[in-house]
PDB file of N, CA and C in Angstrom:
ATOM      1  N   UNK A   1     -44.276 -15.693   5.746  1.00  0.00           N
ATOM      2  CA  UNK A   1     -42.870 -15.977   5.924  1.00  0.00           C
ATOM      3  C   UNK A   1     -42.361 -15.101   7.072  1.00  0.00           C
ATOM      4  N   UNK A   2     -41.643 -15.621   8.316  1.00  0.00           N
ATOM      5  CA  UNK A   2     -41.188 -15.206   8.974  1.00  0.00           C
ATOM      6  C   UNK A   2     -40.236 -14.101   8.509  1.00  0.00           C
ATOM      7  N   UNK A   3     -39.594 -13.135   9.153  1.00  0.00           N
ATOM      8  CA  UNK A   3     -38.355 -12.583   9.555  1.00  0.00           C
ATOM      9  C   UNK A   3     -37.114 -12.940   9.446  1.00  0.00           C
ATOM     10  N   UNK A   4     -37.316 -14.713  10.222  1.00  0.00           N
ATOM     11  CA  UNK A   4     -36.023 -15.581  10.311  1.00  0.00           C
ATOM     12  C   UNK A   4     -35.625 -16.221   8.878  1.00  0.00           C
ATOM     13  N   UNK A   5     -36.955 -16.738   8.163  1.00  0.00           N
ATOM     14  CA  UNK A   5     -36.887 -16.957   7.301  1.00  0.00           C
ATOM     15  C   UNK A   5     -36.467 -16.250   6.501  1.00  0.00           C
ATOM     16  N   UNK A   6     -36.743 -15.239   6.174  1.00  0.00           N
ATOM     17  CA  UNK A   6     -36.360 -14.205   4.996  1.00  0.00           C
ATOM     18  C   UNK A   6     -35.501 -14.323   4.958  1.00  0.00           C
ATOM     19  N   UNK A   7     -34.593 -13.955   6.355  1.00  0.00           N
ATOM     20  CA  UNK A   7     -33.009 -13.763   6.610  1.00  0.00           C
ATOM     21  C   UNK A   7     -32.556 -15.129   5.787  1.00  0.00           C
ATOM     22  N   UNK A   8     -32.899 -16.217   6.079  1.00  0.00           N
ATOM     23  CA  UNK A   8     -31.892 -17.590   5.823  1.00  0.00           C
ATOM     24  C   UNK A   8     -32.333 -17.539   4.488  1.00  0.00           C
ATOM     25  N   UNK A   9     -32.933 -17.306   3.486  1.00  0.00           N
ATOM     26  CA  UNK A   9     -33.343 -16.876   1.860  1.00  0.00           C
ATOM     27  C   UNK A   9     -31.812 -16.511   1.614  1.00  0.00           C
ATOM     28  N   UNK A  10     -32.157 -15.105   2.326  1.00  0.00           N
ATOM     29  CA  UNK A  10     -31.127 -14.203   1.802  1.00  0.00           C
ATOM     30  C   UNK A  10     -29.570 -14.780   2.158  1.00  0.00           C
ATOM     31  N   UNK A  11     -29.407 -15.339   2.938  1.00  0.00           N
ATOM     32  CA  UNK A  11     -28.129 -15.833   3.317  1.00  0.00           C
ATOM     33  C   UNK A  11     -28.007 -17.276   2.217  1.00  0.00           C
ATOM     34  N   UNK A  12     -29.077 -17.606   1.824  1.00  0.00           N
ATOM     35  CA  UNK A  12     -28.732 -18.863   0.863  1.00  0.00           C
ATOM     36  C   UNK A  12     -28.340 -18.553  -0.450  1.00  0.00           C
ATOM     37  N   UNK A  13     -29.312 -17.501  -0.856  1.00  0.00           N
ATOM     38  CA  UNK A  13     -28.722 -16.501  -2.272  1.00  0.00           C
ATOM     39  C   UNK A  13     -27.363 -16.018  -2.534  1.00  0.00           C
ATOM     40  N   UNK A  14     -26.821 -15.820  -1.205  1.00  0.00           N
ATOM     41  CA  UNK A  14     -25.551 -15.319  -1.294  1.00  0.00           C
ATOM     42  C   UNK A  14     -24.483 -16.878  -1.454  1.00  0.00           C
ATOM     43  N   UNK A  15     -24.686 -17.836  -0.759  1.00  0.00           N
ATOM     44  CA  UNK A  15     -24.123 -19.491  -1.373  1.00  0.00           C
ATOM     45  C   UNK A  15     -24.723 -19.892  -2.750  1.00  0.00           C
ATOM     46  N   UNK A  16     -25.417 -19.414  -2.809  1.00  0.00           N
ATOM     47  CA  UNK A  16     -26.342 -20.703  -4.081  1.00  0.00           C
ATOM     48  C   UNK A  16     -27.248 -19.581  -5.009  1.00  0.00           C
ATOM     49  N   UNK A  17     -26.465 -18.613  -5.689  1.00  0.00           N
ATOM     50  CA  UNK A  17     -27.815 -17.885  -6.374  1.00  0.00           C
ATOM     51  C   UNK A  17     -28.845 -18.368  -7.218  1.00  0.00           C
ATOM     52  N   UNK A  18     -29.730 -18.048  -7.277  1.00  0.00           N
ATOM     53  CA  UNK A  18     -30.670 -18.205  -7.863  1.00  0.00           C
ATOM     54  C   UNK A  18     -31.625 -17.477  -9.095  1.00  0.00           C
ATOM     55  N   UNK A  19     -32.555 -17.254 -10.033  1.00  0.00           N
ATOM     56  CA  UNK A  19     -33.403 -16.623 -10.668  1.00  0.00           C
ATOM     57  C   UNK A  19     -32.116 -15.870 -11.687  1.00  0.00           C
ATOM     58  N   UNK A  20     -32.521 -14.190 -11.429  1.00  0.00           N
ATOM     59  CA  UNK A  20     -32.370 -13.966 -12.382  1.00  0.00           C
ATOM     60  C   UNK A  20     -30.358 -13.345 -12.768  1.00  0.00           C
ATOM     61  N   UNK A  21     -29.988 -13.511 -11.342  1.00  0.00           N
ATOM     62  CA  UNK A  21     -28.606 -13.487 -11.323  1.00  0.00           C
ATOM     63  C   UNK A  21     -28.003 -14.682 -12.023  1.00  0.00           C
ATOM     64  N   UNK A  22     -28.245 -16.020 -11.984  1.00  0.00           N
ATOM     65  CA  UNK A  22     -27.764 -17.054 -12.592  1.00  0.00           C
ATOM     66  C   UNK A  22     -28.117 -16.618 -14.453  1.00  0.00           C
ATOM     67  N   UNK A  23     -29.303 -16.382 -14.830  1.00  0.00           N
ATOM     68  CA  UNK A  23     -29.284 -16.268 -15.930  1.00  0.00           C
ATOM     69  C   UNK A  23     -29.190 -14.942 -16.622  1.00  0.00           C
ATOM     70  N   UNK A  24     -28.474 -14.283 -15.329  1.00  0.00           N
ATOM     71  CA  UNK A  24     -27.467 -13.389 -16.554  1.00  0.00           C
ATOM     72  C   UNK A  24     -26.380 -13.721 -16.460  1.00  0.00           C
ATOM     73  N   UNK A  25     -25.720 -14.940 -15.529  1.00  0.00           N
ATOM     74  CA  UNK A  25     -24.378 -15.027 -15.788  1.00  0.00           C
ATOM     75  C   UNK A  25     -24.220 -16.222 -16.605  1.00  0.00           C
ATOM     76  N   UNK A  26     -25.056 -16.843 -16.970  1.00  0.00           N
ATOM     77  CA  UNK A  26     -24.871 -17.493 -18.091  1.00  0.00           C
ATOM     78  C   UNK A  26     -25.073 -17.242 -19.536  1.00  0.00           C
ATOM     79  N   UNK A  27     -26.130 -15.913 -19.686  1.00  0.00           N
ATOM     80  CA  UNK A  27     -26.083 -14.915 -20.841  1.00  0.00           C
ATOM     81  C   UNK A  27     -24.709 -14.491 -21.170  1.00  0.00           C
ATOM     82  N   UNK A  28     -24.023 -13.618 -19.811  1.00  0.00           N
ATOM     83  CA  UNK A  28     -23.039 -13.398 -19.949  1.00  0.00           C
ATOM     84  C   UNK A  28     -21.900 -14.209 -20.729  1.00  0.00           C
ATOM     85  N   UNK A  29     -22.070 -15.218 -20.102  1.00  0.00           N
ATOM     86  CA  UNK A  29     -20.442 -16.404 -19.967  1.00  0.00           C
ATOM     87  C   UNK A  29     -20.825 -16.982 -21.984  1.00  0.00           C
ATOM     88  N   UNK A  30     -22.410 -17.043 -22.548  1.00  0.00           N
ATOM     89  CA  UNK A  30     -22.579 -17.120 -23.545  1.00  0.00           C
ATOM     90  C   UNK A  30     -21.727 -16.433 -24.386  1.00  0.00           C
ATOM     91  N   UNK A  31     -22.093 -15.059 -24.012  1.00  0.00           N
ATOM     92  CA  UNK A  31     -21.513 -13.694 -25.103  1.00  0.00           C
ATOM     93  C   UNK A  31     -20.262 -13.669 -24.755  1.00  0.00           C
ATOM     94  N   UNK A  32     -19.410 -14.377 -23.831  1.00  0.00           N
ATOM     95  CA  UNK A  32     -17.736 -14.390 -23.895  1.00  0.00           C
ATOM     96  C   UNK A  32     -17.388 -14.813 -24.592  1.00  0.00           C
ATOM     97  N   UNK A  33     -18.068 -16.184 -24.398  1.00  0.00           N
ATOM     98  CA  UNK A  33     -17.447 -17.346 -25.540  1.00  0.00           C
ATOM     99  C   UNK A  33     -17.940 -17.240 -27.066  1.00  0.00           C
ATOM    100  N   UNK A  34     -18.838 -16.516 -27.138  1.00  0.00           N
ATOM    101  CA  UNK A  34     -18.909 -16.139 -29.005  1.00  0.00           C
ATOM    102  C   UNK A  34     -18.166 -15.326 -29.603  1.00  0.00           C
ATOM    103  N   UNK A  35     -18.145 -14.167 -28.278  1.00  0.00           N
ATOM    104  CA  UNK A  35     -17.112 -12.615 -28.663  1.00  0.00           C
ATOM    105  C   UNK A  35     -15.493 -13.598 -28.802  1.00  0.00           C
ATOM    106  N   UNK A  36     -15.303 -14.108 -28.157  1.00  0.00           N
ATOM    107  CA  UNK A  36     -13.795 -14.471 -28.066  1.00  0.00           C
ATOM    108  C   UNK A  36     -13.266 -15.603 -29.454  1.00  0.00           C
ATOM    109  N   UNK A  37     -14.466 -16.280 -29.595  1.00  0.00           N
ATOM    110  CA  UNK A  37     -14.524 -17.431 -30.805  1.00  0.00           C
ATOM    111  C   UNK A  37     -14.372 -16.502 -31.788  1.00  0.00           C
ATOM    112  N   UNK A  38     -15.238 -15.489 -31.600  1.00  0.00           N
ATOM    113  CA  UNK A  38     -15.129 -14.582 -33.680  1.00  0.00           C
ATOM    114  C   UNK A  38     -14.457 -13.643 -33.599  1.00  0.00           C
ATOM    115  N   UNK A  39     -13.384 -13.217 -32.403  1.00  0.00           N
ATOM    116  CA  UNK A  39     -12.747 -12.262 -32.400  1.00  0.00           C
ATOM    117  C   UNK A  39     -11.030 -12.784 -33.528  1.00  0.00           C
ATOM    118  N   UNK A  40     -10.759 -11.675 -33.897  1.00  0.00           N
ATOM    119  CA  UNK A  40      -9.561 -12.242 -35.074  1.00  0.00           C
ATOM    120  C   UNK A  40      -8.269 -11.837 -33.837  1.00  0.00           C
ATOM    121  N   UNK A  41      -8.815 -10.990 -32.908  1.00  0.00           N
ATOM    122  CA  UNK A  41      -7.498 -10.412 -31.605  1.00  0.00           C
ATOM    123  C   UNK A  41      -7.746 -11.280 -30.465  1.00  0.00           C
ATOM    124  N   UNK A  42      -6.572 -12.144 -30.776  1.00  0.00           N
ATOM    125  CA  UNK A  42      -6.804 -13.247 -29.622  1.00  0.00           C
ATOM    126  C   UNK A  42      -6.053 -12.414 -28.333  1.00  0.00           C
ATOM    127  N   UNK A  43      -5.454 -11.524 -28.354  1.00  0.00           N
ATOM    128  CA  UNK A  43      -4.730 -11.171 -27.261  1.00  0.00           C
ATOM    129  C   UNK A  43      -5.637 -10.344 -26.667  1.00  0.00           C
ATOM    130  N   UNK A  44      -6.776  -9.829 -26.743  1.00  0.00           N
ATOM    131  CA  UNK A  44      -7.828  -8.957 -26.468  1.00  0.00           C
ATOM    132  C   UNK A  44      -8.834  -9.960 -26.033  1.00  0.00           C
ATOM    133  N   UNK A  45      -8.452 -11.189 -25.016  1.00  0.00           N
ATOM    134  CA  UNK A  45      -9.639 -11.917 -24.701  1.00  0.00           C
ATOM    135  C   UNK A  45     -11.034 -11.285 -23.691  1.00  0.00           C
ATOM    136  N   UNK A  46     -11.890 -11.294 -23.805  1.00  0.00           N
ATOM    137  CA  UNK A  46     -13.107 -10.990 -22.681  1.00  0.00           C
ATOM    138  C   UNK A  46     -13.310 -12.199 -22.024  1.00  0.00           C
ATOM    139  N   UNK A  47     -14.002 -11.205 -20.628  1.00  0.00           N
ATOM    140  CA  UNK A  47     -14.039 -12.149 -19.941  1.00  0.00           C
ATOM    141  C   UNK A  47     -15.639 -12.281 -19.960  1.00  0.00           C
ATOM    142  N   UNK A  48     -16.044 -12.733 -18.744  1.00  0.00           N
ATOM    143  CA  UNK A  48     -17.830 -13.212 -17.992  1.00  0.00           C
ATOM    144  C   UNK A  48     -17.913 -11.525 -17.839  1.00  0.00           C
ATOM    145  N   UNK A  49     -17.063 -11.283 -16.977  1.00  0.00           N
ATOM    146  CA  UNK A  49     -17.423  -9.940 -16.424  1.00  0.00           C
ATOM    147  C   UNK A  49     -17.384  -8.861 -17.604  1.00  0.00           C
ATOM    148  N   UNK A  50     -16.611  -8.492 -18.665  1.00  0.00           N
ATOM    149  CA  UNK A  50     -17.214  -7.648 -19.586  1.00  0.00           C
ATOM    150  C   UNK A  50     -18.622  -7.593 -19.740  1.00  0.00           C
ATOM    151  N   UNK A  51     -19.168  -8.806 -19.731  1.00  0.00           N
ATOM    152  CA  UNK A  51     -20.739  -8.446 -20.399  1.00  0.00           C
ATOM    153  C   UNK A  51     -21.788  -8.836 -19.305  1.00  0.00           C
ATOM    154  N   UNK A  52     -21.119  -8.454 -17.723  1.00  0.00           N
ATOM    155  CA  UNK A  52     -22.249  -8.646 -16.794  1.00  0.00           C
ATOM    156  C   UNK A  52     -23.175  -7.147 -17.007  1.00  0.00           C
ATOM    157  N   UNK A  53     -24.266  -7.389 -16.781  1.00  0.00           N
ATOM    158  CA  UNK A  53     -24.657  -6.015 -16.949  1.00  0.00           C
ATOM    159  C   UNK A  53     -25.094  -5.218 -15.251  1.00  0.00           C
ATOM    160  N   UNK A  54     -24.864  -5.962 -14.393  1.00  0.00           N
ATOM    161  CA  UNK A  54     -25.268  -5.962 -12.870  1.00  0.00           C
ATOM    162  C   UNK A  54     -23.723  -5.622 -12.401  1.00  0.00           C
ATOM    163  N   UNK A  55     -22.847  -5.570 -13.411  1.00  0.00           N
ATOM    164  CA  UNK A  55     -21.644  -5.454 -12.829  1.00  0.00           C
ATOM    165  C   UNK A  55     -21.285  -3.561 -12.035  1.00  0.00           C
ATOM    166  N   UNK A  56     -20.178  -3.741 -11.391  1.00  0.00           N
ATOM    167  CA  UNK A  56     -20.491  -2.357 -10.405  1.00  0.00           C
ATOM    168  C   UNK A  56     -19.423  -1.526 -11.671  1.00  0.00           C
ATOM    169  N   UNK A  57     -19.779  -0.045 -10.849  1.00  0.00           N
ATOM    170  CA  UNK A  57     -19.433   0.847 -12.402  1.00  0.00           C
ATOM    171  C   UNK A  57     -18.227   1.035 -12.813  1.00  0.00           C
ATOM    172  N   UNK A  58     -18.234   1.050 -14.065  1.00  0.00           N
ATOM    173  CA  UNK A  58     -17.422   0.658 -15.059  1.00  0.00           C
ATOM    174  C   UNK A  58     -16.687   1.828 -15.864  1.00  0.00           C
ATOM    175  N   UNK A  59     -15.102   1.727 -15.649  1.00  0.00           N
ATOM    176  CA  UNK A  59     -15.250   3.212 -16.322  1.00  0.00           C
ATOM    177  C   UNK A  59     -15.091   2.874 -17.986  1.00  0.00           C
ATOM    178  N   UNK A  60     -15.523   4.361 -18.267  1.00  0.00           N
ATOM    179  CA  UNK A  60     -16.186   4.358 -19.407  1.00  0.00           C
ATOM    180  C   UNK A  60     -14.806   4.651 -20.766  1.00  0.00           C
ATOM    181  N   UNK A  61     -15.544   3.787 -21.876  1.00  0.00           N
ATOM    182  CA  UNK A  61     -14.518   4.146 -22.888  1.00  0.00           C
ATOM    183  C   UNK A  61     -14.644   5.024 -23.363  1.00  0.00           C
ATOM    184  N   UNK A  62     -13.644   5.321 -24.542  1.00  0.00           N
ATOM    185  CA  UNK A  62     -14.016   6.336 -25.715  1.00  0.00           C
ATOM    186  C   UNK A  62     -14.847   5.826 -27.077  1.00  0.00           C
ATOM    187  N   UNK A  63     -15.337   6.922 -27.492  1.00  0.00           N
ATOM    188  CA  UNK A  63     -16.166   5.976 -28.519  1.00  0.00           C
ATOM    189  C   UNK A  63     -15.415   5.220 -29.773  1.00  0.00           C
ATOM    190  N   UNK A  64     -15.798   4.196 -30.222  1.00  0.00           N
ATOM    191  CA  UNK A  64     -14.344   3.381 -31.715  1.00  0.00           C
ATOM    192  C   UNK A  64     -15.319   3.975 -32.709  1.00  0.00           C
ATOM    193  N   UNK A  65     -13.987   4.415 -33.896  1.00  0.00           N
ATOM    194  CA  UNK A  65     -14.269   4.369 -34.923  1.00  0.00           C
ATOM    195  C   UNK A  65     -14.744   3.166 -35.587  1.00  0.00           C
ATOM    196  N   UNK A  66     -15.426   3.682 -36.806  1.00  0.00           N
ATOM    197  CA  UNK A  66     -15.700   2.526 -37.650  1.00  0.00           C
ATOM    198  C   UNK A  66     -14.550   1.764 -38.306  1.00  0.00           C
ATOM    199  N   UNK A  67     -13.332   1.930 -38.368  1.00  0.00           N
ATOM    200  CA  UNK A  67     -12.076   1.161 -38.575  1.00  0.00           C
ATOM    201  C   UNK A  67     -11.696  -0.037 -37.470  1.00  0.00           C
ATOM    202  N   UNK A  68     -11.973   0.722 -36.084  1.00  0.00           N
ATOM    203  CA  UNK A  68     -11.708  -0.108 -35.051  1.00  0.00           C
ATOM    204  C   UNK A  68     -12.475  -0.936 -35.208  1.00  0.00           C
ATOM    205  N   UNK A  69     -14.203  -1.285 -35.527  1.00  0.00           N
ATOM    206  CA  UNK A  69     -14.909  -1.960 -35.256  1.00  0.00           C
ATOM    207  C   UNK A  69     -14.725  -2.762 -35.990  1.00  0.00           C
ATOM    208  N   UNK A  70     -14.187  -1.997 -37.362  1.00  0.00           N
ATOM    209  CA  UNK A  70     -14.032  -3.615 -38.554  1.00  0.00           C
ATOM    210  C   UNK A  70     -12.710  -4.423 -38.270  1.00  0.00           C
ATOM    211  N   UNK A  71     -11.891  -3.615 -37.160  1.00  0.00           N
ATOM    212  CA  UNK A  71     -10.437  -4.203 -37.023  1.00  0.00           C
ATOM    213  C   UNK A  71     -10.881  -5.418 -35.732  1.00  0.00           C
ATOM    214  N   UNK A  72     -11.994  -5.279 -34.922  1.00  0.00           N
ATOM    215  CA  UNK A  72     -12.517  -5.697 -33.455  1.00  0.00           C
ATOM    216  C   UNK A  72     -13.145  -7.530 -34.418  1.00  0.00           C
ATOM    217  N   UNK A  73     -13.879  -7.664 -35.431  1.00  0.00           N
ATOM    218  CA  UNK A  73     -14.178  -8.321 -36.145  1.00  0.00           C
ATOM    219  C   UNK A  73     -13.646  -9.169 -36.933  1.00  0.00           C
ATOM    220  N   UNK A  74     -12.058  -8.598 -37.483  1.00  0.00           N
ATOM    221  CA  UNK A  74     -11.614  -8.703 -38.346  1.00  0.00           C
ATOM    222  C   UNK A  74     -12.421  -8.660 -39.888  1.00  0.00           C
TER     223      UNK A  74
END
């Protein structure tokens, strides 16, 4: 593979991704739509991007109690 080639790969990835970026954003876009279906706090919707894991850094929470988690569940 050429040079030139490589380049036009890489410039197509950036229009049209491919491998393993697509199937984490459809992992992702999965775990939105389950988190948001069984969540009892509809005003606390997630998005795709909560659960990218390639996503750039993220600041960090505090840790939830076990009250919060059963309140996150209902």
């Amino acid at each position: 593979m050429s040079s030139t080639q490589f380049i036009e790969w890489q410039q197509f990835a950036q229009l049209e991704p491919f491998g393993a970026q697509v199937d984490e954003f459809q992992l992702a876009a999965l775990r939105a739509l389950v988190t948001n279906y069984l969540s009892s706090n509809k005003q606390n919707i997630k998005s795709v991007n909560d659960f990218m894991l390639s996503a750039v850094e993220r600041p960090k929470e505090r840790e939830k109690t076990v009250e919060e988690i059963y309140q996150l569940f209902g």
